[in-house]
N, C-alpha and C. Protein backbone atom coordinates (compact mmCIF):
# COMPACT_ATOMS: atom_id res chain seq x y z
N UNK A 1 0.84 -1.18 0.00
CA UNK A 1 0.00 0.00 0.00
C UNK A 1 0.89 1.24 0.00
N UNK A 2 0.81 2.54 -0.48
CA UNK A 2 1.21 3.29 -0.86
C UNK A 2 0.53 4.56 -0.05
N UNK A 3 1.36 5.15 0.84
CA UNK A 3 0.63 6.31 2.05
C UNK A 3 1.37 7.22 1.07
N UNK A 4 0.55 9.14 1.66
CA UNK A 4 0.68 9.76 1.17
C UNK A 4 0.48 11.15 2.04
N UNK A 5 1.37 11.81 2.27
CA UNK A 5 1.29 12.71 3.83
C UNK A 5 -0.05 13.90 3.55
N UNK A 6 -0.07 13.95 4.62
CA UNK A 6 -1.54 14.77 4.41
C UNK A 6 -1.28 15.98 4.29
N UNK A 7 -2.44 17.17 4.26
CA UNK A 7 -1.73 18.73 4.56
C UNK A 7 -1.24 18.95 5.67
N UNK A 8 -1.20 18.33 6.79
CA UNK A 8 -1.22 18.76 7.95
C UNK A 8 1.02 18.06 8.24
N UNK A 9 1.20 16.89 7.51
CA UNK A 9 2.45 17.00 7.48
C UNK A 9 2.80 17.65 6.66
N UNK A 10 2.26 18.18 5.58
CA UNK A 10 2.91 18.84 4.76
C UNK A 10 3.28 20.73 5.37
N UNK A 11 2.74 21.31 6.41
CA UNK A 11 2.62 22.20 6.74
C UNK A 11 3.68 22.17 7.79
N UNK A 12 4.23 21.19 8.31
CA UNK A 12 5.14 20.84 9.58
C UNK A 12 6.63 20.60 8.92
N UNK A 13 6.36 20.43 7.84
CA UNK A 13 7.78 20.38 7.17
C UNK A 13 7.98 21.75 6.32
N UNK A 14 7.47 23.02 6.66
CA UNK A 14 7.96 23.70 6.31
C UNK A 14 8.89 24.62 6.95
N UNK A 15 9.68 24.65 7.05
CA UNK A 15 11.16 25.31 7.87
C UNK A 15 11.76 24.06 7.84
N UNK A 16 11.56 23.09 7.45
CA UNK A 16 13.26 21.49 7.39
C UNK A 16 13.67 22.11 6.41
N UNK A 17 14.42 21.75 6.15
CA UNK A 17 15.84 21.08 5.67
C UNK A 17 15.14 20.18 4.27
N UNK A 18 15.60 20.84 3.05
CA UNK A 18 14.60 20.48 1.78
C UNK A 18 15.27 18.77 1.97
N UNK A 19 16.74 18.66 2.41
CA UNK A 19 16.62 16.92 1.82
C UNK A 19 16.38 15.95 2.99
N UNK A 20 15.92 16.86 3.96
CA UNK A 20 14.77 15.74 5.18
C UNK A 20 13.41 15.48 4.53
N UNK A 21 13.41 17.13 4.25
CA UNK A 21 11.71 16.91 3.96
C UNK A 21 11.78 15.98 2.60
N UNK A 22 12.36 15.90 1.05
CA UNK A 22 12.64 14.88 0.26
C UNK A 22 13.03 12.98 0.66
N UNK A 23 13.39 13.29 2.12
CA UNK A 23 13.69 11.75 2.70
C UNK A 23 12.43 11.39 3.15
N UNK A 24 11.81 12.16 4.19
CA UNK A 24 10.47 11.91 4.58
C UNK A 24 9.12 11.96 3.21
N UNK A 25 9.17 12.42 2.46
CA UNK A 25 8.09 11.83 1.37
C UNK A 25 8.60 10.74 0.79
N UNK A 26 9.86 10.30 0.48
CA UNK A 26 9.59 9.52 -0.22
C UNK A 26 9.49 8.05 0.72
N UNK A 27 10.12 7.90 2.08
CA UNK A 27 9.84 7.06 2.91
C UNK A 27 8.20 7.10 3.27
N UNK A 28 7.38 7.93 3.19
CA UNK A 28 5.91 7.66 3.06
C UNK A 28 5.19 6.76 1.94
N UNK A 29 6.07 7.07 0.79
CA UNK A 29 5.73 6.58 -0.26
C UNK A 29 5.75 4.90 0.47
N UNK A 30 7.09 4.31 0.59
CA UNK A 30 7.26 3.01 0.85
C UNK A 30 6.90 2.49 2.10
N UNK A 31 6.66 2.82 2.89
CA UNK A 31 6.88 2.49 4.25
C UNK A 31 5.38 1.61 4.85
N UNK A 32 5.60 0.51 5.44
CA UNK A 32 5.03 -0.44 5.62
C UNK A 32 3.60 0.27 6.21
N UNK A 33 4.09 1.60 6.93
CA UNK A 33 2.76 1.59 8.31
C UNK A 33 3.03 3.36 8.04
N UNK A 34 1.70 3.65 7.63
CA UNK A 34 1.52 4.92 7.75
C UNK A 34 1.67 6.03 8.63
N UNK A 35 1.99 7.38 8.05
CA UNK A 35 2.74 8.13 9.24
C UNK A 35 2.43 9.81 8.77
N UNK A 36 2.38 10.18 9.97
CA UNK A 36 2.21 11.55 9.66
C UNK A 36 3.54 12.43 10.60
N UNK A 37 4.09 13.37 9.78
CA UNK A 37 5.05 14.25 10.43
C UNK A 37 4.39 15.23 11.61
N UNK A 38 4.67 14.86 12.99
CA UNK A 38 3.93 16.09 13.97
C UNK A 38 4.61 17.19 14.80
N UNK A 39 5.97 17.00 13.83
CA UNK A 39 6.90 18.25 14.57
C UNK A 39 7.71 18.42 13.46
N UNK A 40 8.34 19.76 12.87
CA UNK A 40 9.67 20.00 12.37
C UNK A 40 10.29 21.52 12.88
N UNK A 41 10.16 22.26 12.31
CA UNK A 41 10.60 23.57 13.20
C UNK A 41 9.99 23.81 14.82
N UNK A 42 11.18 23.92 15.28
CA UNK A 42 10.40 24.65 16.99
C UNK A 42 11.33 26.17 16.76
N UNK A 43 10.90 26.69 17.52
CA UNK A 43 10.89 27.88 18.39
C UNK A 43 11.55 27.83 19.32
N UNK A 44 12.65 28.48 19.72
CA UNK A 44 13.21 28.62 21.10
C UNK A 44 12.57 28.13 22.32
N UNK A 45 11.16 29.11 22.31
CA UNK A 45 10.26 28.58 23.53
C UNK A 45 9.53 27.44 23.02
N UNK A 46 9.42 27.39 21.92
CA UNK A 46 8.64 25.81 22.04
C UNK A 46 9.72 24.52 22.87
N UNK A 47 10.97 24.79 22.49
CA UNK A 47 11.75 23.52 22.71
C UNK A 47 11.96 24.03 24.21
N UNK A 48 11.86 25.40 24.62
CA UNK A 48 11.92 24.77 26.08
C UNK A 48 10.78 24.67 26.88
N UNK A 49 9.84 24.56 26.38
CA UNK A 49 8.45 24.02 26.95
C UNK A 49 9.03 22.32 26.38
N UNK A 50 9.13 21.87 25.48
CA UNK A 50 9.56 20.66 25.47
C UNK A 50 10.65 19.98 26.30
N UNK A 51 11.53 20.89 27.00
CA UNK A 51 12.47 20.62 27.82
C UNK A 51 11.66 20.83 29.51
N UNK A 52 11.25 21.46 29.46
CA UNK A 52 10.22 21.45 30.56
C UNK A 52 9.39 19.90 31.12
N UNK A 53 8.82 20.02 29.86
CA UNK A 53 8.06 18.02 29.82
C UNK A 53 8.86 17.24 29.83
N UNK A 54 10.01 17.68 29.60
CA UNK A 54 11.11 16.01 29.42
C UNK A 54 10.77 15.17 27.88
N UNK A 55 10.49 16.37 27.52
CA UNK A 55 9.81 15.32 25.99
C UNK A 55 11.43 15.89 24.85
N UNK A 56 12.11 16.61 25.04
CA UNK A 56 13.59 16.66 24.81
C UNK A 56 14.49 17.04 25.83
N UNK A 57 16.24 16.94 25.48
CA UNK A 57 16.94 17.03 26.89
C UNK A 57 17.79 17.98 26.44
N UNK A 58 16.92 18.92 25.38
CA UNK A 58 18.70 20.03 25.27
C UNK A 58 18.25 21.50 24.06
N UNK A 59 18.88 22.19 24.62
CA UNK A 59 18.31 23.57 23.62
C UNK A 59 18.88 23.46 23.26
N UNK A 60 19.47 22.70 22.21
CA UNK A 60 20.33 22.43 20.84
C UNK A 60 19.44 21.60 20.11
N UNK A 61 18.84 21.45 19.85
CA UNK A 61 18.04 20.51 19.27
C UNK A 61 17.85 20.86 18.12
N UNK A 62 17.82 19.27 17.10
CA UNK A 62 18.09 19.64 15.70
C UNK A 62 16.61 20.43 15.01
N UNK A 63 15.57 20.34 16.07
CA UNK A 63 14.04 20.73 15.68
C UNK A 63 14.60 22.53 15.39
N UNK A 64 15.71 23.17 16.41
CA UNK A 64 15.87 24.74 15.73
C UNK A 64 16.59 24.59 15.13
N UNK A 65 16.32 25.97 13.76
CA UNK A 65 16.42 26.41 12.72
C UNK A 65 18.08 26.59 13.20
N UNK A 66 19.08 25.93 12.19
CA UNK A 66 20.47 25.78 12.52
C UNK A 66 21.21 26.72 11.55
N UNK A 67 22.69 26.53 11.07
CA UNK A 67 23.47 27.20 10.31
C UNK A 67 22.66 27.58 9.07
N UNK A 68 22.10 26.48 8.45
CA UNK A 68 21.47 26.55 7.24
C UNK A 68 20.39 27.12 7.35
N UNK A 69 19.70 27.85 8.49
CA UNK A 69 18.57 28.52 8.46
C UNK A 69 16.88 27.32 8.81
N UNK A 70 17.57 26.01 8.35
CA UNK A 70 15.76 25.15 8.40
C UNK A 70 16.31 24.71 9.87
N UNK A 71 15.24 23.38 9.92
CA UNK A 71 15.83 22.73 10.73
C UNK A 71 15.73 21.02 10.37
N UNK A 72 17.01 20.76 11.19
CA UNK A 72 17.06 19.39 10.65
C UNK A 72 16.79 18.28 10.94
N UNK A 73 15.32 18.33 11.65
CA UNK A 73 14.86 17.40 12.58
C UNK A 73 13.49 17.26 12.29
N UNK A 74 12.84 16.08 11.94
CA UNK A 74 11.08 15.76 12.11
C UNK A 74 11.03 14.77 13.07
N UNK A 75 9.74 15.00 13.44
CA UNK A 75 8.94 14.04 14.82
C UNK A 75 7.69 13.03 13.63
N UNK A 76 7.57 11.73 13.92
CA UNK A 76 6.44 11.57 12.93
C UNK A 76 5.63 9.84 13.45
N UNK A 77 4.57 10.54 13.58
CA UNK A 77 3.75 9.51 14.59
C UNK A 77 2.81 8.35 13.68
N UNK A 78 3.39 7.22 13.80
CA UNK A 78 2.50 5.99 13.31
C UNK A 78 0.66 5.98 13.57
N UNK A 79 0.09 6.01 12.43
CA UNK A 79 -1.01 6.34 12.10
C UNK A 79 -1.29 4.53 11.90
N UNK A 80 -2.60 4.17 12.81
CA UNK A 80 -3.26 2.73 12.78
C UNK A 80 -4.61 3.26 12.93
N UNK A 81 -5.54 2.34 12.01
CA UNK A 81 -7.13 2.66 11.67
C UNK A 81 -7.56 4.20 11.96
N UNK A 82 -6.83 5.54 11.15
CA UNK A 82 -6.83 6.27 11.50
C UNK A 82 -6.96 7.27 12.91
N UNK A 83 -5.68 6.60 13.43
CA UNK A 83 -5.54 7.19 15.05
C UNK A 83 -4.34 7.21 15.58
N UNK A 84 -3.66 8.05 15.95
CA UNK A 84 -2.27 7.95 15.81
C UNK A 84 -2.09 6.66 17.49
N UNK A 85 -0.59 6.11 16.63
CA UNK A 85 -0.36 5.00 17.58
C UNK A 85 1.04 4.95 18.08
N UNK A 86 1.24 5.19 19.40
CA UNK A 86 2.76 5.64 19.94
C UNK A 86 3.18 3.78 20.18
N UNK A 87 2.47 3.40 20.70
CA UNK A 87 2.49 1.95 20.55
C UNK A 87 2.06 0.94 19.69
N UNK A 88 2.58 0.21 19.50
CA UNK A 88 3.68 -0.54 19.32
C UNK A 88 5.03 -0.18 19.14
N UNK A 89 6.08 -0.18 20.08
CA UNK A 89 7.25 0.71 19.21
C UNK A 89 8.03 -0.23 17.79
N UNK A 90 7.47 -1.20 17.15
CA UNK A 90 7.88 -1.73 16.09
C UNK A 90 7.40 -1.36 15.29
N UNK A 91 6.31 -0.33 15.26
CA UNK A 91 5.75 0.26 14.50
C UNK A 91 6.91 1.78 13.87
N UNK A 92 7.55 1.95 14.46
CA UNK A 92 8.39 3.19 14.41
C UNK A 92 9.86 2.55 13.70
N UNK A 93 9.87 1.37 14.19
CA UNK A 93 11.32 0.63 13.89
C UNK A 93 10.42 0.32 12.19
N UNK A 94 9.94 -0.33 12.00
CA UNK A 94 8.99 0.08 10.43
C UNK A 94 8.77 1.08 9.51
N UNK A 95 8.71 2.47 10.51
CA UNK A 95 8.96 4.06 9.89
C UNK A 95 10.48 3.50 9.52
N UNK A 96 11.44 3.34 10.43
CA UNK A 96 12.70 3.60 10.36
C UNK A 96 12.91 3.01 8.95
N UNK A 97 12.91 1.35 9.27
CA UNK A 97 13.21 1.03 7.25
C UNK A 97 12.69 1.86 6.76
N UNK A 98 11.63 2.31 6.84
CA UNK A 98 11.54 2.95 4.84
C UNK A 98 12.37 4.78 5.29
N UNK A 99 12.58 5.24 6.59
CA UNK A 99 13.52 6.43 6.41
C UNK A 99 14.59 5.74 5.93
N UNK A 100 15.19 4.82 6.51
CA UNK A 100 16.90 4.64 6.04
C UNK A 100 16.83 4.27 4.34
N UNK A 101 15.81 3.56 4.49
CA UNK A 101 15.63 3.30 2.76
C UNK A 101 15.52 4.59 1.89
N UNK A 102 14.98 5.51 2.06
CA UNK A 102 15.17 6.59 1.34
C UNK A 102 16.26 7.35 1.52
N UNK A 103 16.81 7.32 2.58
CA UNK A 103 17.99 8.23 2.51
C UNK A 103 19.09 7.38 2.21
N UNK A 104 18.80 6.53 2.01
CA UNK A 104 20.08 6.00 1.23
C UNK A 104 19.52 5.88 -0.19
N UNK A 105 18.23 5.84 -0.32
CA UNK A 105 18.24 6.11 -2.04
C UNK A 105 18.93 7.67 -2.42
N UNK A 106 18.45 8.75 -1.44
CA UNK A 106 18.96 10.36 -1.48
C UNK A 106 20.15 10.60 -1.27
N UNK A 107 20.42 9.63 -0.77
CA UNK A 107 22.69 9.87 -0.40
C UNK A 107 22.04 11.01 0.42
N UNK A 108 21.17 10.66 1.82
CA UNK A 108 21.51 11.57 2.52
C UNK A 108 21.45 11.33 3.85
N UNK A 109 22.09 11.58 4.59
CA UNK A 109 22.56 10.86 6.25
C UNK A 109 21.38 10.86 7.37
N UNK A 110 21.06 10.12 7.63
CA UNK A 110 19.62 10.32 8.47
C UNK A 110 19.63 9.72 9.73
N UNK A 111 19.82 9.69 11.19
CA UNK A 111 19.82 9.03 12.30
C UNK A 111 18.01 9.22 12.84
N UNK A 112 18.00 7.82 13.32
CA UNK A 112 17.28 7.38 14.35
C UNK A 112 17.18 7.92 15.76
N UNK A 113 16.45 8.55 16.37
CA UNK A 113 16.33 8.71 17.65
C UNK A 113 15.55 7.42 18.38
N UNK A 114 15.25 6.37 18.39
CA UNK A 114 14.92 5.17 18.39
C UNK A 114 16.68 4.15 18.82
N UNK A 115 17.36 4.62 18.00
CA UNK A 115 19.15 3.75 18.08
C UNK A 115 19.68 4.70 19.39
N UNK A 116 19.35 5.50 19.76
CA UNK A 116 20.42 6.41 20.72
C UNK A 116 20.69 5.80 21.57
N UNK A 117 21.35 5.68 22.40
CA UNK A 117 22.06 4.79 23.32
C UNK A 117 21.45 5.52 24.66
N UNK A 118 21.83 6.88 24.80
CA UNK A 118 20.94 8.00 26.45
C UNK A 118 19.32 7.68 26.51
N UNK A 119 19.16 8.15 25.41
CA UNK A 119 17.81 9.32 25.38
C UNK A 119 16.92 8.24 23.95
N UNK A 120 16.41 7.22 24.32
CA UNK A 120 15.28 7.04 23.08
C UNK A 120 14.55 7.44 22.71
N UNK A 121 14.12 8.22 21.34
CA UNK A 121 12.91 9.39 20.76
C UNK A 121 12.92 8.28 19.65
N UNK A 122 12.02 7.41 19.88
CA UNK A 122 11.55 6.69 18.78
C UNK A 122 10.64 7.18 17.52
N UNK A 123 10.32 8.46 17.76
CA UNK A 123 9.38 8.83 16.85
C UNK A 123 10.17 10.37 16.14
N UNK A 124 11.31 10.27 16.41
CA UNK A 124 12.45 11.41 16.39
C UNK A 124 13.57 10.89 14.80
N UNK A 125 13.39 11.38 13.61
CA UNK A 125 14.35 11.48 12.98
C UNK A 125 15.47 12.59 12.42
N UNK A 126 16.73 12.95 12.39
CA UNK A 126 17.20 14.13 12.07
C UNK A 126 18.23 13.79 10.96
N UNK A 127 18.68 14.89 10.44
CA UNK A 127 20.02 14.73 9.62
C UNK A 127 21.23 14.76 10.24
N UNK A 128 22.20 13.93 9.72
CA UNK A 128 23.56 13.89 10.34
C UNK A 128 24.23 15.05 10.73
N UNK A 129 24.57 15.39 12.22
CA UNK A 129 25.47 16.68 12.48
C UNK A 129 26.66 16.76 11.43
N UNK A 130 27.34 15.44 11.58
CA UNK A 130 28.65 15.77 10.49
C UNK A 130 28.40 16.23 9.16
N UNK A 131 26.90 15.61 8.38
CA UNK A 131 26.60 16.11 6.84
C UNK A 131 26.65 17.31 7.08
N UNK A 132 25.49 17.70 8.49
CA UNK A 132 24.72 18.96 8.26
C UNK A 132 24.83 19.63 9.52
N UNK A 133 25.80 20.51 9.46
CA UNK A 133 26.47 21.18 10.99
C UNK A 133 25.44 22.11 10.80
């Protein structure tokens, strides 16, 4: 089956980083389990209201707008019988193939917040600091 992001991700990826936002459509295209993007640009105060919740651990975060002006970070929540689903987390490891699958079709560096070793943000993908300082 073939997903297709709605307006509402399409409106959240505006301030990324054009070859996140190009990794994230075309990993919609393939990707086993449907998904919608529910974060890409924050705000200073947004991320520290997010640091507040413990829902991130650092005002560096790739969600603000960096050297390059976007930012290089989306949040994107597994969609089941139209309702978003934080659980199962194999459902996210499922997002993940079809991100890594596209960014390696894009030659473009993409980490998992799901692999982190501290801090797991399973529903957290960004671009490589080293590609993209």
């Amino acid at each position: 089956m073939t997903f297709a992001l709605g307006q509402h991700s399409i409106d959240k990826l505006v301030g990324v980083h054009p070859d996140l936002v190009a990794v994230v459509k075309l990993a919609n295209t393939i990707s086993k389990v449907d998904f919608s993007v529910v974060q890409g640009l924050r705000s200073a105060s947004d991320e520290a209201d997010m640091v507040k919740k413990h829902a991130s651990t650092t005002m560096h975060s790739r969600h603000l707008a960096g050297k390059s002006g976007f930012a290089c970070a989306v949040d994107c929540a597994a969609f089941v019988n139209g309702q978003i689903a934080w659980e199962p987390l194999a459902l996210y490891a499922q997002i993940n193939d079809a991100m890594q699958a596209a960014a390696k079709a894009l030659r473009v560096p993409v980490a998992w917040g799901g692999a982190w070793a501290k801090f797991k943000d399973f529903d957290h993908w960004e671009l490589s600091w080293s590609a993209y300082p």
